[in-house]
C-alpha atoms as a PDB file:
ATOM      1  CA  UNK A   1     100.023  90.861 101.828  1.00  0.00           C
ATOM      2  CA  UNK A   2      99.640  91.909  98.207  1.00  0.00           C
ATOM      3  CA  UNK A   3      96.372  94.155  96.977  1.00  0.00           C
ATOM      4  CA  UNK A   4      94.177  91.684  95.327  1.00  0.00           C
ATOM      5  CA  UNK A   5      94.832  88.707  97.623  1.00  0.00           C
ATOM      6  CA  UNK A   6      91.542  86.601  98.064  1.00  0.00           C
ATOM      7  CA  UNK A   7      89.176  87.606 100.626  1.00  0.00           C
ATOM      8  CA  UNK A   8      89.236  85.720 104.047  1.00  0.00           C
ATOM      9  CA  UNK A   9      92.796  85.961 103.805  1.00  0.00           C
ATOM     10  CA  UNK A  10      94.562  86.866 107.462  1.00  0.00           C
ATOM     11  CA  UNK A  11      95.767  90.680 106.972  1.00  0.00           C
ATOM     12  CA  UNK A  12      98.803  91.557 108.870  1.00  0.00           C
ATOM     13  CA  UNK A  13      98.280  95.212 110.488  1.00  0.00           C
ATOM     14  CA  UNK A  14     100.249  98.034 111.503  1.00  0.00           C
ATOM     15  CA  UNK A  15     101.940  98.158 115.046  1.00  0.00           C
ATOM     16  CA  UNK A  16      99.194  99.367 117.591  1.00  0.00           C
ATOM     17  CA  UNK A  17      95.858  98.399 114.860  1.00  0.00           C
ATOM     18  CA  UNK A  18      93.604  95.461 115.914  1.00  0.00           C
ATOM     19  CA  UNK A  19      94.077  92.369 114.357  1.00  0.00           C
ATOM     20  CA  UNK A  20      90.360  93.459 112.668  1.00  0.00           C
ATOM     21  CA  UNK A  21      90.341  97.563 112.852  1.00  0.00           C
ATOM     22  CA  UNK A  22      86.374  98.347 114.390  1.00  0.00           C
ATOM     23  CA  UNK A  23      85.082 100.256 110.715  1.00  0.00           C
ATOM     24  CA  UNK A  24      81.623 102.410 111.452  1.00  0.00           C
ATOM     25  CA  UNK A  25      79.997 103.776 108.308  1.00  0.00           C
ATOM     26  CA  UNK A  26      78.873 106.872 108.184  1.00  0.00           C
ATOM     27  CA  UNK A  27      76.086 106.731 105.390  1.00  0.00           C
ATOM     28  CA  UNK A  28      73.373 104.042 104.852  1.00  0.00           C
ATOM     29  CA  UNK A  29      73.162 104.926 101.123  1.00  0.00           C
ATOM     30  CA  UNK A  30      73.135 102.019  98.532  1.00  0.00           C
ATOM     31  CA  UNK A  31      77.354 102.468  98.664  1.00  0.00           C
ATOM     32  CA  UNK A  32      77.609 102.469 102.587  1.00  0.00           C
ATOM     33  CA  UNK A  33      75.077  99.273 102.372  1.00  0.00           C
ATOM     34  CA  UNK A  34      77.037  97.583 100.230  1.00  0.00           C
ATOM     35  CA  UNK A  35      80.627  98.162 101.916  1.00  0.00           C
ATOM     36  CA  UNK A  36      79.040  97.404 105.068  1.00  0.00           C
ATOM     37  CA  UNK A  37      77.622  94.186 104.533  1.00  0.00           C
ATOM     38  CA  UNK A  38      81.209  93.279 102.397  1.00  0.00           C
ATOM     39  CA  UNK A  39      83.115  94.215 105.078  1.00  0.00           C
ATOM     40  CA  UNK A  40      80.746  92.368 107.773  1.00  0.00           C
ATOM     41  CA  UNK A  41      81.119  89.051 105.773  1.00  0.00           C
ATOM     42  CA  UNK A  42      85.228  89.996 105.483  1.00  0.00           C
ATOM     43  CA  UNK A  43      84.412  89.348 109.204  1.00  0.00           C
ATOM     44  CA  UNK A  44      85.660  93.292 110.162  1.00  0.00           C
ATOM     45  CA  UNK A  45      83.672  94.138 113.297  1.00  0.00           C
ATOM     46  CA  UNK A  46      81.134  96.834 112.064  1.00  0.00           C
ATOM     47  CA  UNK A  47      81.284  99.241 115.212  1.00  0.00           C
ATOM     48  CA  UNK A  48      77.850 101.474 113.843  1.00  0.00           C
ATOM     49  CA  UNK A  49      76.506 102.526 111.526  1.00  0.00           C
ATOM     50  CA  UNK A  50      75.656 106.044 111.946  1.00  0.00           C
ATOM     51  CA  UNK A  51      73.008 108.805 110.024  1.00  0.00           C
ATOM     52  CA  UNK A  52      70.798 111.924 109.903  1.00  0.00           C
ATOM     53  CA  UNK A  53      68.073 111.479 111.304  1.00  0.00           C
ATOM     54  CA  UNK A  54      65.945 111.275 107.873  1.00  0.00           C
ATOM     55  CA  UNK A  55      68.091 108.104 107.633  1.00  0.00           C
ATOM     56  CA  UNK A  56      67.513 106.576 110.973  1.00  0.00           C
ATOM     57  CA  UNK A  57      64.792 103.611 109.454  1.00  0.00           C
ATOM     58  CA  UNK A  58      67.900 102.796 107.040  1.00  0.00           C
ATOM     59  CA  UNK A  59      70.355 102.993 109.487  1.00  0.00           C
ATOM     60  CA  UNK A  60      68.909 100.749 111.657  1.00  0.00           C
ATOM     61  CA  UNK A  61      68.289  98.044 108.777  1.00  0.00           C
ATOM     62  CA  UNK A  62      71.129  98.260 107.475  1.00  0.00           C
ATOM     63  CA  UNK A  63      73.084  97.548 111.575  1.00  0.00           C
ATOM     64  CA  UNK A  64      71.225  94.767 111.743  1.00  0.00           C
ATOM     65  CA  UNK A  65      72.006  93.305 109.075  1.00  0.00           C
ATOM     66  CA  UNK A  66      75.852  93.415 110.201  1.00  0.00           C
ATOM     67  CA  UNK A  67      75.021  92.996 114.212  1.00  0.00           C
ATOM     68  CA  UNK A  68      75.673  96.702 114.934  1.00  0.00           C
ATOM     69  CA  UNK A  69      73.794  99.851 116.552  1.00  0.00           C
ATOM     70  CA  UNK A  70      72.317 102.446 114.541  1.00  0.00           C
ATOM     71  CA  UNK A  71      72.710 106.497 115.626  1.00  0.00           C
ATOM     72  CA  UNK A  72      72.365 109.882 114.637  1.00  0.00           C
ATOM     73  CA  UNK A  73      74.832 111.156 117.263  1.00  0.00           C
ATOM     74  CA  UNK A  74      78.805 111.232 116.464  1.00  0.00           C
ATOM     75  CA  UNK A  75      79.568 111.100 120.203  1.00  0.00           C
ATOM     76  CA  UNK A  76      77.976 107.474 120.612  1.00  0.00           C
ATOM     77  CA  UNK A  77      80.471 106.157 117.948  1.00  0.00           C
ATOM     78  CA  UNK A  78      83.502 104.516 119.093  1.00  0.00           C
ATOM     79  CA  UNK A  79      85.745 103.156 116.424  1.00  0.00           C
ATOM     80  CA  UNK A  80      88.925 102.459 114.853  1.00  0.00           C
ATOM     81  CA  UNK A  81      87.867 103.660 111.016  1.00  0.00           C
ATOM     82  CA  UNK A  82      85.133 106.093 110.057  1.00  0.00           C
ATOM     83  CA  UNK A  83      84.412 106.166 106.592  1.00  0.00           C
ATOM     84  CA  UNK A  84      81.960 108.201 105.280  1.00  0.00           C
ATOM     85  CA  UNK A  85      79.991 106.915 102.707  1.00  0.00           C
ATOM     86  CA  UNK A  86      77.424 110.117 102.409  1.00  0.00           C
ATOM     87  CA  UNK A  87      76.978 112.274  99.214  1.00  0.00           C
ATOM     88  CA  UNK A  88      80.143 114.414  97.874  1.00  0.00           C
ATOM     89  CA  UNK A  89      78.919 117.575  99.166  1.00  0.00           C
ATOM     90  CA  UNK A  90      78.197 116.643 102.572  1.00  0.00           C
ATOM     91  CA  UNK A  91      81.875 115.080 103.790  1.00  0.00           C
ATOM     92  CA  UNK A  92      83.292 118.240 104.739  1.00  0.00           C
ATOM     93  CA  UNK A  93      80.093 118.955 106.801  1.00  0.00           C
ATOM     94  CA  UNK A  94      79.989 115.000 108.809  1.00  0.00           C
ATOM     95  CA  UNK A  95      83.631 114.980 109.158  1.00  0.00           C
ATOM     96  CA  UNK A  96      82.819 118.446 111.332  1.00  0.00           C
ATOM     97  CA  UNK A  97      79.760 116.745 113.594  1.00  0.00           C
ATOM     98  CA  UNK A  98      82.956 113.927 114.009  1.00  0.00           C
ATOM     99  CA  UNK A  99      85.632 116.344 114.646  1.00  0.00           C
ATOM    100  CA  UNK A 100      83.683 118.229 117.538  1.00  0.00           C
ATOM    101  CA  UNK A 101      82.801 114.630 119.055  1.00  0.00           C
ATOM    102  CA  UNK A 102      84.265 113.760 122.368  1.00  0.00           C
ATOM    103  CA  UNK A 103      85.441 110.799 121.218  1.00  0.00           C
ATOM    104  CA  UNK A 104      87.485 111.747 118.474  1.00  0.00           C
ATOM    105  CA  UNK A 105      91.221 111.827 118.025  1.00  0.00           C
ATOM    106  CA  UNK A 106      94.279 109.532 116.559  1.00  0.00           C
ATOM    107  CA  UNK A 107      92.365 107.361 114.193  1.00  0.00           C
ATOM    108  CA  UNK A 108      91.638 106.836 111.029  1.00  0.00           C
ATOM    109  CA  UNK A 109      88.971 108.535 108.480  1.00  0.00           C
ATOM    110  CA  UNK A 110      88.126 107.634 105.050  1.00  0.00           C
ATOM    111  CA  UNK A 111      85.912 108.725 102.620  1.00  0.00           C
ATOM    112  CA  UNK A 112      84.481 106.921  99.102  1.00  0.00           C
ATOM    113  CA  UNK A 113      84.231 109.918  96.818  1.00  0.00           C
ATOM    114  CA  UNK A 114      85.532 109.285  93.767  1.00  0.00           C
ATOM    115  CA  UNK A 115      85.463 113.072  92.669  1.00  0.00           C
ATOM    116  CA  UNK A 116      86.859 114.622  96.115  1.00  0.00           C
ATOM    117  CA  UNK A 117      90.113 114.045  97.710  1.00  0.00           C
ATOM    118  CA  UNK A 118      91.175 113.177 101.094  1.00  0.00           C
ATOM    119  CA  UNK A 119      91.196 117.207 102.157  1.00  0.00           C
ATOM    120  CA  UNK A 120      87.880 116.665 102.347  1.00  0.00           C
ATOM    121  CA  UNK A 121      88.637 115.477 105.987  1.00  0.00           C
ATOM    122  CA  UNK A 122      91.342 118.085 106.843  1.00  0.00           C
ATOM    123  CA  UNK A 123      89.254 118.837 109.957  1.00  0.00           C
ATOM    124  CA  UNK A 124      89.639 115.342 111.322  1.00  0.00           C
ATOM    125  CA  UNK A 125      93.519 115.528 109.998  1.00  0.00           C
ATOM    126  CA  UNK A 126      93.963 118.235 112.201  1.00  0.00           C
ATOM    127  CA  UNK A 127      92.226 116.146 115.441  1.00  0.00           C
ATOM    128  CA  UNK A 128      94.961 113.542 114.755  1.00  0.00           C
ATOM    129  CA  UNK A 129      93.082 111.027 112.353  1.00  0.00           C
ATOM    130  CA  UNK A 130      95.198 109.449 109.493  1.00  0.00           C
ATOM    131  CA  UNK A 131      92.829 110.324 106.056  1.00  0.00           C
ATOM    132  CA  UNK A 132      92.073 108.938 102.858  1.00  0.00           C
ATOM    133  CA  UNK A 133      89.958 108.825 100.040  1.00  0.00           C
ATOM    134  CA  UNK A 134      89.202 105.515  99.000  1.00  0.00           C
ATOM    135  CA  UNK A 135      87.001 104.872  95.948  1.00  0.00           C
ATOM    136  CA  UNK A 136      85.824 101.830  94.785  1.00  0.00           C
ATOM    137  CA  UNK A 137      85.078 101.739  90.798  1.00  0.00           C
ATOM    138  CA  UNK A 138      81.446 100.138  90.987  1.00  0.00           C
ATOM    139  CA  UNK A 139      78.278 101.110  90.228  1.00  0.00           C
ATOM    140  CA  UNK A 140      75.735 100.860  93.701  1.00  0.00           C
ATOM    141  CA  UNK A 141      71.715 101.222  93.172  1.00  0.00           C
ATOM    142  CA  UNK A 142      69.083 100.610  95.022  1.00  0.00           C
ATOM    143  CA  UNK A 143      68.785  96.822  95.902  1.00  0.00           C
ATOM    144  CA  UNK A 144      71.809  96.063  94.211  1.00  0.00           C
ATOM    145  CA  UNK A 145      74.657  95.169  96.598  1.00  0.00           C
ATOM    146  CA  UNK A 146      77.446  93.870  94.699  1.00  0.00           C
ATOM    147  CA  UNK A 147      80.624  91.973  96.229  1.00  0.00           C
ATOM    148  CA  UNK A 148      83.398  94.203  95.747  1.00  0.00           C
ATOM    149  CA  UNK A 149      86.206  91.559  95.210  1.00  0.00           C
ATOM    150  CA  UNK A 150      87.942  91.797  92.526  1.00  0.00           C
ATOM    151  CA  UNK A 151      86.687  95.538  92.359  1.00  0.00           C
ATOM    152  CA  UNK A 152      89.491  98.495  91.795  1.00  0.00           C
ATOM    153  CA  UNK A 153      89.989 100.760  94.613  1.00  0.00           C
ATOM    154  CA  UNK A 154      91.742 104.555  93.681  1.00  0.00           C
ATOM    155  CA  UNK A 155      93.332 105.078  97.028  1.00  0.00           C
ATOM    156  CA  UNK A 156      95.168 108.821  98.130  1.00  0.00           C
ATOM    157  CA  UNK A 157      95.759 110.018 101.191  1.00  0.00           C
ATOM    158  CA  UNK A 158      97.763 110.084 103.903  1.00  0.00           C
ATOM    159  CA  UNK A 159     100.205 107.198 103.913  1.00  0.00           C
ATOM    160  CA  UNK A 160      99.283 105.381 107.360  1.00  0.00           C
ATOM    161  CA  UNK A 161      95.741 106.048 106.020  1.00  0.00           C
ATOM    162  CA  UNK A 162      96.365 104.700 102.443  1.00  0.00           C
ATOM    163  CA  UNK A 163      98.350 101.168 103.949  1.00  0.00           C
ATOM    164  CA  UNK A 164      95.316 100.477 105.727  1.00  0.00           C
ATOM    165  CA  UNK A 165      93.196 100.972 103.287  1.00  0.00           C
ATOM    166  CA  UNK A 166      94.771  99.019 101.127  1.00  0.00           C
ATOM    167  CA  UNK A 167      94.920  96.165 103.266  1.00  0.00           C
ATOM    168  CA  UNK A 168      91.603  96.457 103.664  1.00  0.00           C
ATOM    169  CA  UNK A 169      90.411  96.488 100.319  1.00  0.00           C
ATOM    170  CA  UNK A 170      92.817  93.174 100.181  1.00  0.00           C
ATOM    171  CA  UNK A 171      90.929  91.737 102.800  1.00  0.00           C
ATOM    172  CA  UNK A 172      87.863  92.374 100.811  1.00  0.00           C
ATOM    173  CA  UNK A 173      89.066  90.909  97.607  1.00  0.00           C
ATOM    174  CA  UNK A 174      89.194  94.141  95.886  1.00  0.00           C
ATOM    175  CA  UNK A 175      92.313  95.852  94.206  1.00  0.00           C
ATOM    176  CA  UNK A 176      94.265  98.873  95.496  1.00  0.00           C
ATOM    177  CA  UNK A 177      95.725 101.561  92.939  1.00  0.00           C
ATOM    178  CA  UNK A 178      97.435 104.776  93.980  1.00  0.00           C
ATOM    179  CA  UNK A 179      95.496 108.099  92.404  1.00  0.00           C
ATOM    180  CA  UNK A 180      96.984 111.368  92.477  1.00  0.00           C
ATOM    181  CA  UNK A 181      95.108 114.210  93.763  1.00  0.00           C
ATOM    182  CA  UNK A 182      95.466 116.270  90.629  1.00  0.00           C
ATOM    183  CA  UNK A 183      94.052 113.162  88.577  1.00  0.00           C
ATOM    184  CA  UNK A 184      90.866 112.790  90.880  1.00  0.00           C
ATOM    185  CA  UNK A 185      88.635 114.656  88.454  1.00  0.00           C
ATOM    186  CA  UNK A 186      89.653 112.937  85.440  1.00  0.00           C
ATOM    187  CA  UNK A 187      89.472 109.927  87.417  1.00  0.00           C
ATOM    188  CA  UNK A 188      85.604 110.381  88.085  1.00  0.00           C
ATOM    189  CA  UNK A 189      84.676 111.470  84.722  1.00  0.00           C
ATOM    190  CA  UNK A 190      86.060 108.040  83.733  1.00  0.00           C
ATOM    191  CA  UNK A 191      84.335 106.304  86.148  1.00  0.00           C
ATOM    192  CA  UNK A 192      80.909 108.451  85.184  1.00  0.00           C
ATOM    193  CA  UNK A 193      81.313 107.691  81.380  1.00  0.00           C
ATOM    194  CA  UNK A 194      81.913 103.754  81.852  1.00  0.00           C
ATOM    195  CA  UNK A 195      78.084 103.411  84.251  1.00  0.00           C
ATOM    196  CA  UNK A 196      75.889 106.428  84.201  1.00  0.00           C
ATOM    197  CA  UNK A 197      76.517 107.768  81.051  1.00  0.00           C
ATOM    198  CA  UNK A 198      76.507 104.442  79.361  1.00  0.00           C
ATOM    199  CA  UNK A 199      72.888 104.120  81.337  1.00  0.00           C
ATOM    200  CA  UNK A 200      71.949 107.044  79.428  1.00  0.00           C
ATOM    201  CA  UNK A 201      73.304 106.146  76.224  1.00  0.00           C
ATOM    202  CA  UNK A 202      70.768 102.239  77.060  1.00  0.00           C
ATOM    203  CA  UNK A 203      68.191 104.656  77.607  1.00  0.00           C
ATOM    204  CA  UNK A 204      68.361 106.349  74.526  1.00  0.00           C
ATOM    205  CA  UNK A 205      69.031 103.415  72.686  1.00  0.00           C
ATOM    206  CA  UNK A 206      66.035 102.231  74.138  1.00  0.00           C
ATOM    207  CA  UNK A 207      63.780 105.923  72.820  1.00  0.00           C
ATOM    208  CA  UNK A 208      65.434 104.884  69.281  1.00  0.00           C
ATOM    209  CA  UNK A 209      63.983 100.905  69.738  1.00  0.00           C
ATOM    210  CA  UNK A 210      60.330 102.409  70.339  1.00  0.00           C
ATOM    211  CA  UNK A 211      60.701 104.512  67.099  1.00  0.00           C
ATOM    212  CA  UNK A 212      61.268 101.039  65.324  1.00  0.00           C
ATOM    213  CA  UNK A 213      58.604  99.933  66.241  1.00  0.00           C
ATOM    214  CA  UNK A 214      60.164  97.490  68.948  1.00  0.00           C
ATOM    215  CA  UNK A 215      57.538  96.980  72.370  1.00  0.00           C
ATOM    216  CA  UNK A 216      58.627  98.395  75.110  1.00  0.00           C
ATOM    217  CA  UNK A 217      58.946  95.166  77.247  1.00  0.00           C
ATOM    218  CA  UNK A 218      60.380  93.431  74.393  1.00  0.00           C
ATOM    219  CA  UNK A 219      63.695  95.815  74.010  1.00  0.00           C
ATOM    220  CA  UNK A 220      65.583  94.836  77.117  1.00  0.00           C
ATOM    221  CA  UNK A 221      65.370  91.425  75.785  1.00  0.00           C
ATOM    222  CA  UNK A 222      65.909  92.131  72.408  1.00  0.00           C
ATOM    223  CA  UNK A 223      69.138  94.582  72.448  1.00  0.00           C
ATOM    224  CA  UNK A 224      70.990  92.385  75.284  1.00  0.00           C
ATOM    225  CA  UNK A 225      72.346  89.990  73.038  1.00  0.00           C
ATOM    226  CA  UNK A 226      74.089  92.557  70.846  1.00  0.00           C
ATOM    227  CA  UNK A 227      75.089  94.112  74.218  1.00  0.00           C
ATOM    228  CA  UNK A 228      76.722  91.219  76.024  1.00  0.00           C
ATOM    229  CA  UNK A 229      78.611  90.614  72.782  1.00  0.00           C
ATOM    230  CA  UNK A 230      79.916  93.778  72.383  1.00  0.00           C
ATOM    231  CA  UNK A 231      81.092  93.751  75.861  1.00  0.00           C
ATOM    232  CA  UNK A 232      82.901  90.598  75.312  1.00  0.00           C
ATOM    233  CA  UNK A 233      84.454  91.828  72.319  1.00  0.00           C
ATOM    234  CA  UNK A 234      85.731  94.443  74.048  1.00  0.00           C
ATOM    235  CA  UNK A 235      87.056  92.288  76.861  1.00  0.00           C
ATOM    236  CA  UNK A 236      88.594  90.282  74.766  1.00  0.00           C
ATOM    237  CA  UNK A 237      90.048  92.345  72.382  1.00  0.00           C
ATOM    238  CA  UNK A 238      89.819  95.924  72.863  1.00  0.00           C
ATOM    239  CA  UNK A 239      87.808  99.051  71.490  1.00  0.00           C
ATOM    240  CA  UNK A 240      89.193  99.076  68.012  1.00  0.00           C
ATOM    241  CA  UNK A 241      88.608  95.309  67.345  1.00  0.00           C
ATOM    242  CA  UNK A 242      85.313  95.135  68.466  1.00  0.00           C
ATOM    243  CA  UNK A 243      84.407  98.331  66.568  1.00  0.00           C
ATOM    244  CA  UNK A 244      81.534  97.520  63.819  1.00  0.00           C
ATOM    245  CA  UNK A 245      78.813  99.036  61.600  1.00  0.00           C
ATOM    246  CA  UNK A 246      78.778 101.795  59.549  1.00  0.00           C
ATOM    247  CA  UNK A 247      81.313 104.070  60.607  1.00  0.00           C
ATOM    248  CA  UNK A 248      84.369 101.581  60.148  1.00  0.00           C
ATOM    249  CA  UNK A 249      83.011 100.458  57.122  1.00  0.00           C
ATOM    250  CA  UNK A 250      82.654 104.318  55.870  1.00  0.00           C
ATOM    251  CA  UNK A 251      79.319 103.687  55.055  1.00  0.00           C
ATOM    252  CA  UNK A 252      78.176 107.681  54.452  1.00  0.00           C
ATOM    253  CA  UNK A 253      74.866 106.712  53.278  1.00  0.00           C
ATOM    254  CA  UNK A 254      73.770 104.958  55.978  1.00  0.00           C
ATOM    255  CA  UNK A 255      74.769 107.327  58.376  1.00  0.00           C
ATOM    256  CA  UNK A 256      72.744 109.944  56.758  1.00  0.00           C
ATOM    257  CA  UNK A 257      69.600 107.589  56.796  1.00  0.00           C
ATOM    258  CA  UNK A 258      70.135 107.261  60.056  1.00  0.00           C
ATOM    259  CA  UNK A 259      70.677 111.392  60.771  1.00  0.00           C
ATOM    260  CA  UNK A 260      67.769 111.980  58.733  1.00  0.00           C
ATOM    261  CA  UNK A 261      65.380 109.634  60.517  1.00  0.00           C
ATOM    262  CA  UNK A 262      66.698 111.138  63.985  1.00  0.00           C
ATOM    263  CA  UNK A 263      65.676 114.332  63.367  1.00  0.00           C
ATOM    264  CA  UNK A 264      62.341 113.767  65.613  1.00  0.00           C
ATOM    265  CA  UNK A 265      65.052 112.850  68.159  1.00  0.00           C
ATOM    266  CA  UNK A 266      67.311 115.924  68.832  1.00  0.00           C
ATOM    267  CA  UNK A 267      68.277 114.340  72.253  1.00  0.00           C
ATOM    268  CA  UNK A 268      68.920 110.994  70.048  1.00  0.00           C
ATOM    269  CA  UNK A 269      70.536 112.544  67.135  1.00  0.00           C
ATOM    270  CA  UNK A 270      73.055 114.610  69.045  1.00  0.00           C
ATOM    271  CA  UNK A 271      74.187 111.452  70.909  1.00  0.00           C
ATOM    272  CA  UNK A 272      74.729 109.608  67.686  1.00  0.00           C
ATOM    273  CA  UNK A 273      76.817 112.572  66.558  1.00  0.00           C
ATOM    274  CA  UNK A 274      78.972 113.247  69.005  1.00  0.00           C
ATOM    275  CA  UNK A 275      79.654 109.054  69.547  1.00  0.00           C
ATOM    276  CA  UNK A 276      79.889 109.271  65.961  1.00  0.00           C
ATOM    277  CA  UNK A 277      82.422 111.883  65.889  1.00  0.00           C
ATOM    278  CA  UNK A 278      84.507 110.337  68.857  1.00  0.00           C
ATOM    279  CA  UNK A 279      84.629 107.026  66.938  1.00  0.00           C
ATOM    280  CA  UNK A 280      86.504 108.810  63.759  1.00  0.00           C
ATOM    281  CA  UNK A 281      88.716 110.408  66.469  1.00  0.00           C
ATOM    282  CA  UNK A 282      89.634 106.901  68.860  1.00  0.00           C
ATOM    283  CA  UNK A 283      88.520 104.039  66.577  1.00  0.00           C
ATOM    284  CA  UNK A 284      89.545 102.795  62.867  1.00  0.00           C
ATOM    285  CA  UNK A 285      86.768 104.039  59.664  1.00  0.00           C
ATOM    286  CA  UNK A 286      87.070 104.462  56.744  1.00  0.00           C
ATOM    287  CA  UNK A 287      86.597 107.290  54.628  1.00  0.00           C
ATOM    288  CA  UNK A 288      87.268 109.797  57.704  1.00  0.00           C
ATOM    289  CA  UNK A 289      87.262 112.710  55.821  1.00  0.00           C
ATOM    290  CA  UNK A 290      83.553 112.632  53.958  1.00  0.00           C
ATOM    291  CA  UNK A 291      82.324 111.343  57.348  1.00  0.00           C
ATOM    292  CA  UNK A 292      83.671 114.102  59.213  1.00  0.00           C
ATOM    293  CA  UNK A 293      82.242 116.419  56.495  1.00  0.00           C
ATOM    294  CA  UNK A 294      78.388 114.662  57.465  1.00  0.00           C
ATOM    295  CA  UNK A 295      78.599 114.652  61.119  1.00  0.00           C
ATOM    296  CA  UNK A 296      79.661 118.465  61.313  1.00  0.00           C
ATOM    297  CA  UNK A 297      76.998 119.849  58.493  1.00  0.00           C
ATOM    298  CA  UNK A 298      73.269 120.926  59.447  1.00  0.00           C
END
């Protein structure tokens, strides 16, 4: 079966794999919830989902939500997959508490950083387990599980590791790509610049509203019109056609009002310039030169 095949669909394994691999996630975070419960209504038999201990109430909401046990303890966790869903810095360190558990050996381990790469897990490689990192590009928040079909999936790793996942991901209506190792970082900057940072950039759009004299209930309302259109645009046509304002237009004066009225806003202002100055580097303006000459002067 093809990556992006519609979930439900019957998945054809590797010699020796169940017809539905047993998955335990390691990780009740708002990414681990959100695989889980995907990959519960996928119908993949959840086989735990395990925790620290600070975790445990989570843990246990989460396994019942996808008719599994909840545990602290690597040893009671029996499964075909582990895939740690648990912050960046702390893979190396679960994939350790796995490695030294009795029952480890000869499976497979994943892990959904989108930063890190599969040698994250060396110590599990060297116990036998096929590795990969598989990273799904979605944004996960608290009580906000999204569906992850039709969701991309940067997949590297070992290549037993890497088929399953990407049958997998299949299963779950998402899309597979390959990612080199090397590329990982760029990869996540990427990723980080198309949600967080563009949270921040709604946030300060949102400090600039109140200095208009826009309510603070009101702006959410108020700014997702332009917003929803924009993204559209974009969809539909790319970055360069659904550029507008000022800056194409080469409209120097306004650009100064607006520098001049950001002043009380250094964290404002220098996000305005340096967006500014991006869009005369990637996107069509006018009078590039003299608008240059304004976004670099005091």
């Amino acid at each position: 079966m093809e990556a992006g095949s519609k979930a439900g669909s019957r998945v054809c394994y590797s010699p020796g794999m169940p017809p539905m691999p047993r998955i335990a996630i390691v990780g009740p975070g708002n990414l681990g919830t959100a695989l889980a419960l995907s990959l519960h209504r996928a119908g993949f038999p959840i086989a735990a989902v395990a925790s620290r201990t600070s975790s445990l109430r989570k843990a246990r909401a989460l396994a019942k939500q996808v008719s599994t046990h909840a545990t602290t303890n690597a040893s009671q966790v029996e499964a075909d997959v582990l895939w740690f869903c648990v912050p960046d810095a702390e893979i190396a360190e679960a994939a350790h508490s796995f490695a030294n558990s009795s029952r480890a050996g000869g499976k497979f381990a994943f892990h959904s950083s989108g930063a890190f790469t599969s040698d994250e897990l060396a110590v599990l490689r060297k116990k036998g387990f096929a590795t990969a990192s598989v990273h799904p590009l979605m944004t996960f928040v608290l009580a906000s599980h999204p569906a992850l079909g039709g969701v991309p999936f940067a997949i590297e790793g070992d290549a037993a590791a890497t088929r399953l996942a990407r049958r997998i991901v299949s299963a779950l209506g998402g899309r597979s790509y390959p990612i080199r190792k090397q590329d990982k970082a760029a990869y996540h900057a990427w990723a980080t610049f198309a949600s967080p940072l563009f949270t921040a950039l709604l946030a300060t759009t949102e400090q600039v509203a109140a200095a208009a004299g826009v309510k603070r209930a009101d702006i959410p309302r108020r700014m997702l019109p332009i917003l929803l259109q924009t993204l559209d645009n974009y969809a539909r046509q790319g970055a360069p056609s659904a550029f507008s304002g000022p800056i194409i237009r080469g409209d120097i004066a306004t650009v100064k009002k607006h520098l001049r009225i950001l002043r009380s806003m250094p964290p404002a202002r220098d996000a305005y310039m340096a967006l500014a100055r991006a869009a005369l580097e990637y996107l069509p303006a006018n009078h590039k030169k003299s608008m240059r000459r304004v976004l670099h002067s005091r």
